[in-house]
Protein backbone atom coordinates (compact mmCIF):
# COMPACT_ATOMS: atom_id res chain seq x y z
CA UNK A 1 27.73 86.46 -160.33
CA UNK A 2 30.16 84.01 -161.71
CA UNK A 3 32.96 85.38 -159.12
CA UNK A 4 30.31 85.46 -156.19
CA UNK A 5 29.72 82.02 -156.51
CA UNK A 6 32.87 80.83 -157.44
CA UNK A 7 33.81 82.87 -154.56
CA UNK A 8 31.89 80.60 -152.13
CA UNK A 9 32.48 77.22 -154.41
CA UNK A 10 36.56 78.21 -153.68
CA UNK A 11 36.12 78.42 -149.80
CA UNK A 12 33.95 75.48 -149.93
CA UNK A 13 36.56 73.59 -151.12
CA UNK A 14 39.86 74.73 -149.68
CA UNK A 15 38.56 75.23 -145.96
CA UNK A 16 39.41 71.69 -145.00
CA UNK A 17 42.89 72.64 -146.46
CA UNK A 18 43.79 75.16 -142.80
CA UNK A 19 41.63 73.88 -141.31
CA UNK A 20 41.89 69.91 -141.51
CA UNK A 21 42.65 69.27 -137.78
CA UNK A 22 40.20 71.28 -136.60
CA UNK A 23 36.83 70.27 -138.49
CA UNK A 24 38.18 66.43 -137.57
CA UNK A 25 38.57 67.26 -133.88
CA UNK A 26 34.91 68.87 -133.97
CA UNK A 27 33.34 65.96 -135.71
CA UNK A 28 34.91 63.48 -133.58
CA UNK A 29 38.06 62.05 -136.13
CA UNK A 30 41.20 62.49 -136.61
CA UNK A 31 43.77 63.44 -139.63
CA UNK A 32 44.56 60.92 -141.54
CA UNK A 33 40.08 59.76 -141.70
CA UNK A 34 38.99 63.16 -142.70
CA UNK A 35 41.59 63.30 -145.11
CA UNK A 36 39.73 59.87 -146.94
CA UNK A 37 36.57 61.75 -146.35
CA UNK A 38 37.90 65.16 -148.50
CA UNK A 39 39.09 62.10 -150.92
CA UNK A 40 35.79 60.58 -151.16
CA UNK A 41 34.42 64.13 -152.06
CA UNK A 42 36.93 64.59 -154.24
CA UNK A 43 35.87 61.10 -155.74
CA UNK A 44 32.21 62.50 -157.13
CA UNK A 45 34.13 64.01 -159.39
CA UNK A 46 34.20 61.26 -161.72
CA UNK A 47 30.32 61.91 -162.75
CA UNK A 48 31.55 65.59 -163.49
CA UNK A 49 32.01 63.70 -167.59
CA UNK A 50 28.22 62.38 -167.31
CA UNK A 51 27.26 66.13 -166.01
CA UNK A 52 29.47 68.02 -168.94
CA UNK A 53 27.64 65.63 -171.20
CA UNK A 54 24.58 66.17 -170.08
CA UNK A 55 25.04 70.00 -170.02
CA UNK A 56 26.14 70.23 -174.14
CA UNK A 57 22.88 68.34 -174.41
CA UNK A 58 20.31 70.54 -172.10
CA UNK A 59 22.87 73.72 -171.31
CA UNK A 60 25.21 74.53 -169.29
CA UNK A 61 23.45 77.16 -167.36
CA UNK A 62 20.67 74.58 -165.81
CA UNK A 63 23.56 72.35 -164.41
CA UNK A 64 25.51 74.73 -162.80
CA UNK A 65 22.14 75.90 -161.17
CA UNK A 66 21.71 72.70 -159.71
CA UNK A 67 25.28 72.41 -158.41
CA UNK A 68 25.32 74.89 -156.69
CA UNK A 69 21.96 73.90 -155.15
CA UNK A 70 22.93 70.39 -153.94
CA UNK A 71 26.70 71.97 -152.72
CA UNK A 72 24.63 74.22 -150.70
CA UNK A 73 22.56 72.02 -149.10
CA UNK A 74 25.31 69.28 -149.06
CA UNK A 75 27.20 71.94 -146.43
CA UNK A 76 24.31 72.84 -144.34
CA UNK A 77 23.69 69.03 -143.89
CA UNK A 78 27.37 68.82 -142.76
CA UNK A 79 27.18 71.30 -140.16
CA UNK A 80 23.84 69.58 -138.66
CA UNK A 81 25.42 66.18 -139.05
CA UNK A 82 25.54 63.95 -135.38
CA UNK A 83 27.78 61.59 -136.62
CA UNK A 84 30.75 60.43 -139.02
CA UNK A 85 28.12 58.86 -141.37
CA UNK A 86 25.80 61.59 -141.80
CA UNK A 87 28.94 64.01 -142.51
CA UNK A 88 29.75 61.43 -145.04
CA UNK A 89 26.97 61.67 -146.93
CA UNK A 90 26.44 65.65 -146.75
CA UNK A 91 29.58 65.63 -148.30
CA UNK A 92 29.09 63.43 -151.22
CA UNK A 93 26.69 65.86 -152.04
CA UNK A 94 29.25 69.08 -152.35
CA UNK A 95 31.44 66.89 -154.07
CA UNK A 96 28.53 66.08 -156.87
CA UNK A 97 27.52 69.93 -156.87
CA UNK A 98 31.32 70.70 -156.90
CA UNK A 99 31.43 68.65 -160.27
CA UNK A 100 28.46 70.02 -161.77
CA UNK A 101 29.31 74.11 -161.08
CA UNK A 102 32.89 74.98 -162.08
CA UNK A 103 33.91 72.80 -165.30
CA UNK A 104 30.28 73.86 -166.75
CA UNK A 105 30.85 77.27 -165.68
CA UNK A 106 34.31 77.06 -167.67
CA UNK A 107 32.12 75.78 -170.38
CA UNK A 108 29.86 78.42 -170.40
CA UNK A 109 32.11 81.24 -170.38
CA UNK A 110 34.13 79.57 -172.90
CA UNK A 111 31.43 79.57 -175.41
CA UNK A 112 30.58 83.46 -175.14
CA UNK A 113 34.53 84.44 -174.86
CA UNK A 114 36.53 84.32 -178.76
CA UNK A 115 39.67 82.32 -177.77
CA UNK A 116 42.13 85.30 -178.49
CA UNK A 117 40.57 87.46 -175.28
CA UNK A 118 39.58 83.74 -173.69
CA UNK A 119 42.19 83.85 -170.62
CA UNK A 120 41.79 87.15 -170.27
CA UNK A 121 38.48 86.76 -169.49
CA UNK A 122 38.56 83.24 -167.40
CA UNK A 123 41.61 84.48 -165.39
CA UNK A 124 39.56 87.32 -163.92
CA UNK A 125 36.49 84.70 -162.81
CA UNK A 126 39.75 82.89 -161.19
CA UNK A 127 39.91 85.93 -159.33
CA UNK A 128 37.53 83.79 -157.29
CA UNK A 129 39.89 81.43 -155.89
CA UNK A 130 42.04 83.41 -154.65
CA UNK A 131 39.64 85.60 -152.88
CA UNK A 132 38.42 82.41 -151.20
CA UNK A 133 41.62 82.92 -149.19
CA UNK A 134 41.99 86.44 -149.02
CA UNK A 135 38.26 86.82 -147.86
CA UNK A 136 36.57 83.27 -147.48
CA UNK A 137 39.38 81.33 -145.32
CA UNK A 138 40.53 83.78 -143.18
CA UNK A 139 37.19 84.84 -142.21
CA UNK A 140 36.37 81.13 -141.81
CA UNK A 141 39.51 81.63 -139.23
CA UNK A 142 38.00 84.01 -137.16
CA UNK A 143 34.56 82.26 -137.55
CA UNK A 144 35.80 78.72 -135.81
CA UNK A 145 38.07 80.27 -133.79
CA UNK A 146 34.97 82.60 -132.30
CA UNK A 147 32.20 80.36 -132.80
CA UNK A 148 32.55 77.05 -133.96
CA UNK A 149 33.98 74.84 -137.17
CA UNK A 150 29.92 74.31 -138.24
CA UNK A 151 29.07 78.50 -138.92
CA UNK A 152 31.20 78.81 -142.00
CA UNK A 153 29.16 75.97 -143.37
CA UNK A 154 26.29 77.63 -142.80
CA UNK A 155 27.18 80.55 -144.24
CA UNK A 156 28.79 79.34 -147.63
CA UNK A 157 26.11 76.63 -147.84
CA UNK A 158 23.52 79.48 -147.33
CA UNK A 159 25.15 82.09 -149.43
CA UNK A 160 25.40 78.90 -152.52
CA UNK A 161 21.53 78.24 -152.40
CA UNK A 162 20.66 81.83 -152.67
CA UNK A 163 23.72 81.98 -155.91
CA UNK A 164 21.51 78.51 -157.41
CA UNK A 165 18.64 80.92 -157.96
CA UNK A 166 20.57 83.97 -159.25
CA UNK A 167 22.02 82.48 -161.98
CA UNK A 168 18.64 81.72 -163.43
CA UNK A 169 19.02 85.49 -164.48
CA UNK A 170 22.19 84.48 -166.50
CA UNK A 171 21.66 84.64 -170.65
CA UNK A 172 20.57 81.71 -172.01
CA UNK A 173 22.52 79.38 -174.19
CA UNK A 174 22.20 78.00 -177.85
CA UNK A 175 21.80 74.14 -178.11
CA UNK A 176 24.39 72.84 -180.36
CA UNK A 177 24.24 69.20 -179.55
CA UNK A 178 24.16 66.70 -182.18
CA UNK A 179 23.31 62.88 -182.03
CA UNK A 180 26.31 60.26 -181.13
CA UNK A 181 27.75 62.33 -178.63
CA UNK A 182 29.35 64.40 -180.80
CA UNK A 183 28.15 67.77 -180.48
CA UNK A 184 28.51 70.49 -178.31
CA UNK A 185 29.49 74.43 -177.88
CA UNK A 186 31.39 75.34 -180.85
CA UNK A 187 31.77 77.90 -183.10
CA UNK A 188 34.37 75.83 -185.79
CA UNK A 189 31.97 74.94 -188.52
CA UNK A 190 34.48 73.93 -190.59
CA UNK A 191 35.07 70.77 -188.25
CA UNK A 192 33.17 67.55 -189.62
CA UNK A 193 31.45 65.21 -187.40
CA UNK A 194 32.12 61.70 -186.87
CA UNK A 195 29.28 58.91 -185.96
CA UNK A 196 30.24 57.30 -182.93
CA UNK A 197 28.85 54.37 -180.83
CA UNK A 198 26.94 55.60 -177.53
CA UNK A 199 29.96 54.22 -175.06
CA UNK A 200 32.85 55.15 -177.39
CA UNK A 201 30.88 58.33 -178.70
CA UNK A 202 31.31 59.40 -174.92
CA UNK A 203 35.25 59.52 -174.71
CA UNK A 204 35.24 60.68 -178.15
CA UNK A 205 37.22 64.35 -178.51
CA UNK A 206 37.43 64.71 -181.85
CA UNK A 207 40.48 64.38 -184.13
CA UNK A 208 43.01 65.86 -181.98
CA UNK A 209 42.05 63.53 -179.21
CA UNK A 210 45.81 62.70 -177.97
CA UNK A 211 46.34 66.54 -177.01
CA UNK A 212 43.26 66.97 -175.40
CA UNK A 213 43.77 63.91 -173.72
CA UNK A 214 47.21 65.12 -172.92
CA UNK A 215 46.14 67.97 -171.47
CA UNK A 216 43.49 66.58 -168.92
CA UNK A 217 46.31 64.31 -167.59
CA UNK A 218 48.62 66.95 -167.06
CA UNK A 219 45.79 68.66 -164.86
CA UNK A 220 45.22 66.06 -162.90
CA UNK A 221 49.18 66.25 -162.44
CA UNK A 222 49.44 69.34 -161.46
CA UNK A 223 46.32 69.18 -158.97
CA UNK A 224 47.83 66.28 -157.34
CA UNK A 225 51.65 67.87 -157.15
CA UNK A 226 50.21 70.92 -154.69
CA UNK A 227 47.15 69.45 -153.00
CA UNK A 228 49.51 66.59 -151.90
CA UNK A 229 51.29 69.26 -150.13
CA UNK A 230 47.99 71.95 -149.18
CA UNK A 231 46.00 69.01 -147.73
CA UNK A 232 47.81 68.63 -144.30
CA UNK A 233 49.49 71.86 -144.97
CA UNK A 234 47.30 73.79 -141.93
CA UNK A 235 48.39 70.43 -140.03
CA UNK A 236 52.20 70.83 -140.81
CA UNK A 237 52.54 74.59 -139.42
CA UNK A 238 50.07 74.01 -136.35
CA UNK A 239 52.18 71.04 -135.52
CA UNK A 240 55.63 72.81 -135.99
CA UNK A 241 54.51 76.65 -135.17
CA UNK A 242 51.82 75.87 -133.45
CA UNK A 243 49.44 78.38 -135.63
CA UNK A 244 46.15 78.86 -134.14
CA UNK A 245 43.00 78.59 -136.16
CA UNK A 246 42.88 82.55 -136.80
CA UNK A 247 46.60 82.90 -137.56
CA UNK A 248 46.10 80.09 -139.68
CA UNK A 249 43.22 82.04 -141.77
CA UNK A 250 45.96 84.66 -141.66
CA UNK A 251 48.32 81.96 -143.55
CA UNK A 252 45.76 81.71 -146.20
CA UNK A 253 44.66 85.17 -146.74
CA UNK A 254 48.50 85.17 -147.57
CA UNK A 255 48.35 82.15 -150.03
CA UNK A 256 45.28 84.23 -151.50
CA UNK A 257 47.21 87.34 -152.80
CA UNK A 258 49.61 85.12 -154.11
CA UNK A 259 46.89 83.31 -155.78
CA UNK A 260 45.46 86.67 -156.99
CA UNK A 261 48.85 87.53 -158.68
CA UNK A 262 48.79 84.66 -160.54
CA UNK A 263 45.48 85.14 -161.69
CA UNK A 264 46.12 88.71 -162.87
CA UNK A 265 49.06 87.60 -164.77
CA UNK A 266 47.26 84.77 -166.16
CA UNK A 267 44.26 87.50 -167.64
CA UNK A 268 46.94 90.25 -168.65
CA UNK A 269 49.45 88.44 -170.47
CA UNK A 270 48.57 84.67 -171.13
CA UNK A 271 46.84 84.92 -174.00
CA UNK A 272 50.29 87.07 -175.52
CA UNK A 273 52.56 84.56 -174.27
CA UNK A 274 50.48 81.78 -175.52
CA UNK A 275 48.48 79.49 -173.20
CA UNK A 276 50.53 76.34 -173.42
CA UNK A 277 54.04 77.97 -172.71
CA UNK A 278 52.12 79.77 -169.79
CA UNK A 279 51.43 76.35 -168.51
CA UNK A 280 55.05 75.01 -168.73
CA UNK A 281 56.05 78.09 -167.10
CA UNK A 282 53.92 77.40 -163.86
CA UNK A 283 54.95 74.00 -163.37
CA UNK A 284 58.53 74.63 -164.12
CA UNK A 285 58.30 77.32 -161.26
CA UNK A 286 56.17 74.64 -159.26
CA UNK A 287 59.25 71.94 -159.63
CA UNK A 288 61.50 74.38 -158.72
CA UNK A 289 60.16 75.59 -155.26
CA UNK A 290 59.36 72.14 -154.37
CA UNK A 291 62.50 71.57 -154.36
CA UNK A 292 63.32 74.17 -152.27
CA UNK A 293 60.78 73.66 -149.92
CA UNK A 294 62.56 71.16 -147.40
CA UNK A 295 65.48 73.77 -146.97
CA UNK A 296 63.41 76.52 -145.89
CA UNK A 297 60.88 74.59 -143.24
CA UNK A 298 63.72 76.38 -140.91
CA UNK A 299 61.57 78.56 -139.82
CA UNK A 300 57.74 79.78 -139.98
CA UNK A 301 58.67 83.10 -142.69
CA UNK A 302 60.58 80.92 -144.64
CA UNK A 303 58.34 77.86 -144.64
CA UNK A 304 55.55 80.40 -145.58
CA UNK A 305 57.94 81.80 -148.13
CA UNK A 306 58.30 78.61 -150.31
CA UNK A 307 54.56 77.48 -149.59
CA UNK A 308 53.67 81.33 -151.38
CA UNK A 309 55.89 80.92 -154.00
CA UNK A 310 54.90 77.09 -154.98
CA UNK A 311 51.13 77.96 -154.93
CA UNK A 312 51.56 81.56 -156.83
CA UNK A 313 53.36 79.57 -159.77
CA UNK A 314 50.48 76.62 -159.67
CA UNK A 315 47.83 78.88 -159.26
CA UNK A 316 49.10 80.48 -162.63
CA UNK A 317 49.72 77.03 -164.40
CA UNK A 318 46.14 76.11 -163.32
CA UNK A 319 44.46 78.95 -164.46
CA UNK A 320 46.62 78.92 -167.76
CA UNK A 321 45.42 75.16 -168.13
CA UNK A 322 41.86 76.15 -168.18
CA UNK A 323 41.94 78.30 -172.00
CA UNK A 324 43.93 75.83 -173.26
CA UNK A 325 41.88 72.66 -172.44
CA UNK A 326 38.76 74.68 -173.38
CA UNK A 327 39.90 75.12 -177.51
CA UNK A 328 41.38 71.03 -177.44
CA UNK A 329 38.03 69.53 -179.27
CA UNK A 330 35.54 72.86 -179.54
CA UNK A 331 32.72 70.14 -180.08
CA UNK A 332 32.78 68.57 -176.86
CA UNK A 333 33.84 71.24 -174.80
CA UNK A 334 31.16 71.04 -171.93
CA UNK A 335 32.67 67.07 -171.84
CA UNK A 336 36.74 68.43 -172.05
CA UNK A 337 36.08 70.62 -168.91
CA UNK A 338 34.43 68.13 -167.42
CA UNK A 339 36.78 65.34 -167.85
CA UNK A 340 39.47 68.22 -166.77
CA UNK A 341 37.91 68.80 -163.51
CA UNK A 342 37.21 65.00 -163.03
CA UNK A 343 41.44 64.29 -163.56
CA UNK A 344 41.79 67.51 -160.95
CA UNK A 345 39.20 65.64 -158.38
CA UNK A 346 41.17 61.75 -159.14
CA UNK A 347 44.43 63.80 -158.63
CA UNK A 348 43.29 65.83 -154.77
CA UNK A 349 41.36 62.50 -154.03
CA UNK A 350 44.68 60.56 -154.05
CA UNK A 351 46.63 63.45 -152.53
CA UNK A 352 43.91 63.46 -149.73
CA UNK A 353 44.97 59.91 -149.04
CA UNK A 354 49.00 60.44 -149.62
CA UNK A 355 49.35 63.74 -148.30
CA UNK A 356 48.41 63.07 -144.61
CA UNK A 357 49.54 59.58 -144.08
CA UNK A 358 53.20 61.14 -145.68
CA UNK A 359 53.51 63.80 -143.54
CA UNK A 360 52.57 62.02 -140.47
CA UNK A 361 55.05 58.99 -141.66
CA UNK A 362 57.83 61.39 -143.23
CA UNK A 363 57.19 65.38 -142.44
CA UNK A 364 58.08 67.55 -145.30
CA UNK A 365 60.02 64.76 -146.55
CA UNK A 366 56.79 63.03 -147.50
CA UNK A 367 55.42 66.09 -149.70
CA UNK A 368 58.06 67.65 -151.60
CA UNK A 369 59.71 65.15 -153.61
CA UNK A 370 56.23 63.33 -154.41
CA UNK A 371 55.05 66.75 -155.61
CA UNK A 372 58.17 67.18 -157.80
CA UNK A 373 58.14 63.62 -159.71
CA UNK A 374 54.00 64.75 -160.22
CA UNK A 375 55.02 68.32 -162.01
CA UNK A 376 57.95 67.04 -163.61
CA UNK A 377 55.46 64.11 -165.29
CA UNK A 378 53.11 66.83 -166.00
CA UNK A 379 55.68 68.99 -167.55
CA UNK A 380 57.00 66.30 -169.81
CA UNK A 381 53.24 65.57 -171.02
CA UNK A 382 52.67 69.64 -172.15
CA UNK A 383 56.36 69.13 -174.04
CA UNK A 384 55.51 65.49 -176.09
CA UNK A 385 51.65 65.27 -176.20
CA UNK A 386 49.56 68.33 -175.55
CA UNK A 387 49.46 71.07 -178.81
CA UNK A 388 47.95 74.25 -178.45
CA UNK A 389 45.01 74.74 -181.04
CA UNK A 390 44.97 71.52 -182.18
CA UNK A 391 42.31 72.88 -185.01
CA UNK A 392 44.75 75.40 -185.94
CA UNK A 393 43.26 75.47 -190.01
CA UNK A 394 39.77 76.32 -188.58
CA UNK A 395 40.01 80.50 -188.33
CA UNK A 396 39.11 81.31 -185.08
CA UNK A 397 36.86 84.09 -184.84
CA UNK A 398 38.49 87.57 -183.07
């Protein structure tokens, strides 16, 4: 169930990705406006802390239930929207459900998965995202293209309200929450708590708090370094290949397998290599292709080329990010997710605002080196700041 859903959660959120021009033309907008409006979505994201909190507290299982509820009915209400306003506020409400489902599904796996086998088993739920393109966009492709840009909303908002009642057959969850805001899913009783105040309590991750810090920077990094670029990415080839909406599903049914070989590297050898190096691996191959990517726009295969390549090696760093963050501060895990995915939403929402307006302004000149200064910061924060198991003394149970 976790891939099903995640399945529809991915779509949900890459469609406007390919298909950016298109939804704005059929709502009555252009570009650069819808791109604020994917940023304003992408802005919810900053109550995905109060929902992580609220999840170590009541469960994980119960939130993610209702996120995928109000995502559902957030895309339904965009499809039936009459106006810029109403579309608006529909999509507020994926952006709230958005923050609610995935960093408390993280959390919940996380807590059932020992953190030796933990990427193993995460990287094959990211399966998810890249079957959004292999299955979810480029049907969405042939869906617009034949009907309209409103059916794959109804579909995936459909599909996501039926998911919000499956999961209630999901196991249930042991409450390990403790008073000051310090408790959470575990499994380190050898790590003492500390009293905290009620505001302070809630940025409070534990001892090791620079590295887990750290590490939810870095993700918002790397977020922002290839959504800067996927935003208007659908608008960059339709403008200079002129890709139709299908051919552009076909694009990311492409970007999909690439996705799905990262994720199949991430859950066969990250947790060998180690999940931190796996990370500086993916955004060293990230800085690299971005670099590359202005030389090959000569040319639709070799555009397409560089685009694969730069999303296979983020796709991996992403998914390599996720075990890592998960063991920063055991204790507040359901909040560490959460305030992952939140840096993630801050980094597209800003790249929903740069990305378009720099292409527009600049072409590829616009996205490339802005997405190489991002990975290179991120890169220098996994090197000086973020440790991997920071509560290296506690054994960690096999």
């Amino acid at each position: 169930m976790g891939i099903s859903a995640k399945l529809l959660i991915g779509t949900n959120i890459q469609i406007f990705n390919p298909f950016l021009l298109v939804i704005a033309s059929g709502v009555g907008t252009g570009a650069v406006v819808m791109g604020r409006l994917v940023a304003l979505r992408n802005l919810t994201g900053l109550t995905a802390p109060l929902l992580g909190s609220l999840a170590d507290r009541v469960g994980h299982k119960i939130v993610m239930r209702v996120g995928l509820l109000a995502t559902g009915v957030g895309l339904i209400g965009m499809a039936l929207s009459g106006n810029i306003f109403f579309f608006a506020l529909a999509i507020l409400f994926t952006g709230i459900g958005n923050a609610a489902y995935t960093p408390n599904l993280h959390a919940y796996l996380s807590s059932k998965l020992s953190y030796a086998k933990r990427a193993r088993g995460l990287g094959v739920v990211e399966y998810s995202w890249a079957l959004a393109g292999i299955i979810g966009l480029f049907a969405s492709g042939y869906l617009i293209e034949k009907w309209s840009w409103k059916m794959p909303f109804y579909l995936i908002g459909s599909g996501l309200i039926l998911m919000s009642f499956l999961y209630g057959l999901l196991p249930g969850e042991e409450k390990t929450g403790t008073e000051g805001g310090t408790g959470g899913a575990a499994g380190h009783p050898g790590l003492k708590h500390v009293r905290v105040g009620r505001f302070s309590g809630f940025f409070y991750l534990g001892e090791h708090a620079a590295s887990a810090w750290g590490g939810i920077l870095s993700s918002g990094l790397i977020m922002y370094a290839m959504v800067h670029i996927m935003i208007i990415h659908g608008g960059w080839l339709q403008a200079e290949y002129d890709l139709s909406p299908s051919r552009l599903g076909s694009v990311a049914l492409l970007l999909g397998l690439f996705d799905l070989v990262a994720s199949i590297s991430v859950s066969v050898a990250v947790d060998r290599i180690g999940k931190r190096r796996s990370v500086l691996i993916g955004v060293a191959g990230m800085a690299v292709s971005f670099i590359l990517l202005p030389f090959l726009n000569t040319g639709l295969i070799p555009a397409l080329a560089g685009l694969s390549v730069s999303r296979c090696f983020f796709e991996f760093a992403v998914v390599s990010n996720l075990p890592l963050l998960s063991e920063q501060a055991p204790l507040h895990r359901g909040k560490v997710m959460s305030f992952g995915i939140t840096a993630n939403l801050i980094g597209t929402t800003v790249a929903g605002l740069t990305g378009p307006a720099a292409y527009l302004k600049f072409g590829i000149w616009g996205l490339a080196p802005v997405s190489l200064a991002s990975s290179v910061a991120a890169f220098l924060l996994l090197i000086f700041v973020v440790r991997e198991q920071p509560y290296g003394s506690v054994k960690l149970q096999k």
